[in-house]
Protein backbone atom coordinates (compact mmCIF):
# COMPACT_ATOMS: atom_id res chain seq x y z
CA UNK A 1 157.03 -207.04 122.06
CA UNK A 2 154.49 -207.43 119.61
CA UNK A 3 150.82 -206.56 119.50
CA UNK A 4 148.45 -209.70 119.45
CA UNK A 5 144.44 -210.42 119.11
CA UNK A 6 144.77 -212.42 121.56
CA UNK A 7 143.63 -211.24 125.15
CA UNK A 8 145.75 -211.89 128.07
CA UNK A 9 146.02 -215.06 130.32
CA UNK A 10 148.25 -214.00 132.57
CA UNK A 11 148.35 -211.06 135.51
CA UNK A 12 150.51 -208.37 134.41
CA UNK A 13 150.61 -204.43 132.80
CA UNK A 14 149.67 -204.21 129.56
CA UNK A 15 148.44 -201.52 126.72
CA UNK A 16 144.98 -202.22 124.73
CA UNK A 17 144.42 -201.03 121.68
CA UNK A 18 140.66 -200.22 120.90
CA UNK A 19 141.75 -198.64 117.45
CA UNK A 20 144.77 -196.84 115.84
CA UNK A 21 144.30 -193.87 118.41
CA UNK A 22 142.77 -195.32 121.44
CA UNK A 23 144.87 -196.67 123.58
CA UNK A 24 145.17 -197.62 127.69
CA UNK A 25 147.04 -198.86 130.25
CA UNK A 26 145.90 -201.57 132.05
CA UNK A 27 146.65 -204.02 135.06
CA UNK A 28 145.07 -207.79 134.54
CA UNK A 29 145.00 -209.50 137.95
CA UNK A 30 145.03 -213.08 138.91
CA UNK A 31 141.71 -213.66 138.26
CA UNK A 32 141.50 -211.40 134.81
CA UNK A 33 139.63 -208.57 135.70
CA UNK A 34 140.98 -205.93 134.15
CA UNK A 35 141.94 -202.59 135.60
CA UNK A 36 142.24 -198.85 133.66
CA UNK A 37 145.20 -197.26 135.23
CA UNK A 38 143.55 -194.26 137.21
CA UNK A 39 139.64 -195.58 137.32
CA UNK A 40 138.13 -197.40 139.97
CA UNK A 41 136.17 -200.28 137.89
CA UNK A 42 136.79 -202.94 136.29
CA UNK A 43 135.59 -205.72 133.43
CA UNK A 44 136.66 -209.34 133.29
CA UNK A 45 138.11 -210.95 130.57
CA UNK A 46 136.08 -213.85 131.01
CA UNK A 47 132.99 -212.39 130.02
CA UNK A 48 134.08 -209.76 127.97
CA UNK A 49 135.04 -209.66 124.42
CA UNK A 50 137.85 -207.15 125.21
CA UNK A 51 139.43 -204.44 122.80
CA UNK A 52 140.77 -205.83 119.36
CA UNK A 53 144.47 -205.78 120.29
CA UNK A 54 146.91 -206.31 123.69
CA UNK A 55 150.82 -205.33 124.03
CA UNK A 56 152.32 -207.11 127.16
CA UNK A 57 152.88 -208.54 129.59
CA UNK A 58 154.81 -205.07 130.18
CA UNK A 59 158.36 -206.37 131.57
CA UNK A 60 159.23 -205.19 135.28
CA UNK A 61 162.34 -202.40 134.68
CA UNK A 62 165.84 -204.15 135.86
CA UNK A 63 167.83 -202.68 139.02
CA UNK A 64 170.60 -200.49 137.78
C-alpha cells in the first residue's frame, strides 16, 4: 500500500495523514462521509478538502 493525495472513492478503512505526526483511522461509507474511529461525527468528502494524504482501502484480514 502506498500513501496517495488523492482522497478516497470508495467505502472502506483507511489512515489519513494530516502531517508527519498526525494520523487517524477512519471508516468512508457508501456515500463518503467520513468517520474517526471512536467519535460520533462525521465530514463528507464531497464538500471537504480532506487531510493532505490517505493509506487504504485497509484490506479485510484472511481466515486462517
Amino acid at each position: 500500500m502506498t500513501w496517495t493525495t488523492t482522497p478516497p472513492t470508495e467505502p472502506g478503512w483507511y489512515w489519513i495523514e494530516y502531517n508527519p505526526s498526525d494520523r487517524d483511522l477512519v471508516e468512508v461509507d457508501e456515500d463518503l462521509n467520513v468517520w474517526v474511529a471512536g467519535e460520533a461525527d462525521y465530514w463528507s468528502l464531497l464538500t471537504h478538502g480532506g487531510p493532505s494524504r490517505w493509506l487504504g482501502p485497509i484490506p479485510e484480514p484472511e481466515e486462517a
